[in-house]
Structures are given as C-alpha cells and as structure tokens.
Protein backbone atom coordinates (compact mmCIF):
# COMPACT_ATOMS: atom_id res chain seq x y z
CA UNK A 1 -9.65 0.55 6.64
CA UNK A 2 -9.98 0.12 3.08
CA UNK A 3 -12.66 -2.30 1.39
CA UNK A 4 -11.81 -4.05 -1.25
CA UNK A 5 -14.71 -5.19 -2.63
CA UNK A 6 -15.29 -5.79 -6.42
CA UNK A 7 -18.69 -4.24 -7.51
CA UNK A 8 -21.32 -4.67 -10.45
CA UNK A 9 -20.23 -1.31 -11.90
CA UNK A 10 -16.22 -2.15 -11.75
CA UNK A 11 -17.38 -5.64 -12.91
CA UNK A 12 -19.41 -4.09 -15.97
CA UNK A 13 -16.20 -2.11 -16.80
CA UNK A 14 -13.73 -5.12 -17.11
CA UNK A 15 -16.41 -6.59 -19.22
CA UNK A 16 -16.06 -4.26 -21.52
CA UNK A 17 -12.00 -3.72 -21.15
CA UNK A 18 -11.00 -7.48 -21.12
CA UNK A 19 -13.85 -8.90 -23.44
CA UNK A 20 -15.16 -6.05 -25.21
CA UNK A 21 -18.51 -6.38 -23.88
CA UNK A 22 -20.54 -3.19 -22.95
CA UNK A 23 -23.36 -3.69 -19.98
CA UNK A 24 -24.99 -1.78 -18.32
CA UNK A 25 -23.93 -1.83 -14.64
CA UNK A 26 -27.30 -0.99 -13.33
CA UNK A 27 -28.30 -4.34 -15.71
CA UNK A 28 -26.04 -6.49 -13.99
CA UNK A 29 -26.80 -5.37 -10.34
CA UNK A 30 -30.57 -5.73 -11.07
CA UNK A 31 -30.34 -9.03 -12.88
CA UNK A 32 -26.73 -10.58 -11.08
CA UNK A 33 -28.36 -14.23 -12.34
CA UNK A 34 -28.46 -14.02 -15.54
CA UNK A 35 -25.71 -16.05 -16.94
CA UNK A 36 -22.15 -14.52 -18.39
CA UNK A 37 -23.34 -16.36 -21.64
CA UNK A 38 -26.11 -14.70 -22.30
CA UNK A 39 -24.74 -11.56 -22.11
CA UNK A 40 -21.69 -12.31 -24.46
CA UNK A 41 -19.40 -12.94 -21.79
CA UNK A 42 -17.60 -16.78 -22.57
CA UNK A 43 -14.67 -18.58 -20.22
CA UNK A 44 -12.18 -17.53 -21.81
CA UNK A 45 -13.96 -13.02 -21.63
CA UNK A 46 -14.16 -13.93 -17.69
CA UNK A 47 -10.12 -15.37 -17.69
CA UNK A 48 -9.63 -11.91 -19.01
CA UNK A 49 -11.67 -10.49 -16.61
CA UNK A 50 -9.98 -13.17 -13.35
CA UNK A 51 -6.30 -11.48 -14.62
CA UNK A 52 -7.38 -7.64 -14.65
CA UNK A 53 -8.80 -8.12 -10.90
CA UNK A 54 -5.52 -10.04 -9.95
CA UNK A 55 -3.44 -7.18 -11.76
CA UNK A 56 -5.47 -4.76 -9.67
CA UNK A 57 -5.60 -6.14 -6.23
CA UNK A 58 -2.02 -8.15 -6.67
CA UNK A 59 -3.83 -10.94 -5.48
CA UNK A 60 -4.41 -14.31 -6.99
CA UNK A 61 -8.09 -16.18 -7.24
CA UNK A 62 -9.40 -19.37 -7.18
CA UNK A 63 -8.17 -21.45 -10.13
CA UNK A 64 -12.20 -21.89 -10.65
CA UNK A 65 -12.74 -18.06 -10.88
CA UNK A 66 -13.75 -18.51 -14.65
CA UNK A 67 -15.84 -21.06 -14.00
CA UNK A 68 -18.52 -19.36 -12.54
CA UNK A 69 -21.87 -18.50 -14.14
CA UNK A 70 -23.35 -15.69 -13.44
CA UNK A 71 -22.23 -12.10 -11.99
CA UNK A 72 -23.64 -12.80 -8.49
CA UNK A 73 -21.24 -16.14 -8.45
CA UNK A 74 -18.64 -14.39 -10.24
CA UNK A 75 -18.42 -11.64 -7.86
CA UNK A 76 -19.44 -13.83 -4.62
CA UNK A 77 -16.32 -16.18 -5.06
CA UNK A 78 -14.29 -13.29 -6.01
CA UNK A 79 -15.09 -10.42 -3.07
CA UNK A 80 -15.11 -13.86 -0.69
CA UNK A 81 -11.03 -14.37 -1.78
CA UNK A 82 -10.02 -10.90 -1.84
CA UNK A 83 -11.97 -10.39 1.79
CA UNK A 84 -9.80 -13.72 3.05
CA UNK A 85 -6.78 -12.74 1.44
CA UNK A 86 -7.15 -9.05 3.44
C-alpha cells in the first residue's frame, strides 16, 4: 500500500518551486506554527503550492487549501484530503 502523505521536506520544496521561497525543511518540521507569512510565503505562493500537489497526486483540495496559516494547517488539511480521497 502506498502512502500518500505530503511531508515538511516535499512541502519546503514546492515552496521554493511554486513561490520561490527557499526553507529549510528541518525549519519547517521543527517550527510547523510559524505562519506562511512570516516566512515569505503569501495566498497567492500557497495557490501555487495547492496546484503542484493537485498536479502530483491528480487529486483536487479543499477550495480553502490556501487559506490556511501555517505549515502544520497547511499540511493537516491537505494529508487529511488526500488520505479521504485514497
């Protein structure tokens, strides 16, 4: 069975692909609340981010997707729909 599960290091590597923000994975995973903003990262960086994950997993996510704050939210809501979409 295959997992498909979105993590901090694949997340830190769309950042930088679809918004042209470099972070540190190991930043992210240790520090998942700090917000998107802070880090460079607006709505329209995580739409970017939202279409390279549906591209991937040929799935769609929650209209609210780029919404969220934070990594941990970001990747909660988004591991949660690909898990129920399975």
């Amino acid at each position: 069975m295959i997992t498909t599960e979105v993590t901090y290091e694949e997340l830190a590597g769309l950042m930088k692909k679809a918004a042209g923000i470099t972070v540190d994975p190991q930043e992210l995973a240790q520090d998942p609340d700090a917000p998107f903003d802070a880090r460079g990262i607006d709505s329209l960086g995580l739409l970017g981010i939202v279409g390279e994950i549906e591209n991937r997993y040929g799935r769609s996510l929650p209209p609210d997707s780029e919404r969220c704050k934070t990594p941990r939210a970001f990747l909660d809501l988004v591991n949660n729909a690909l898990k129920a979409g399975a």
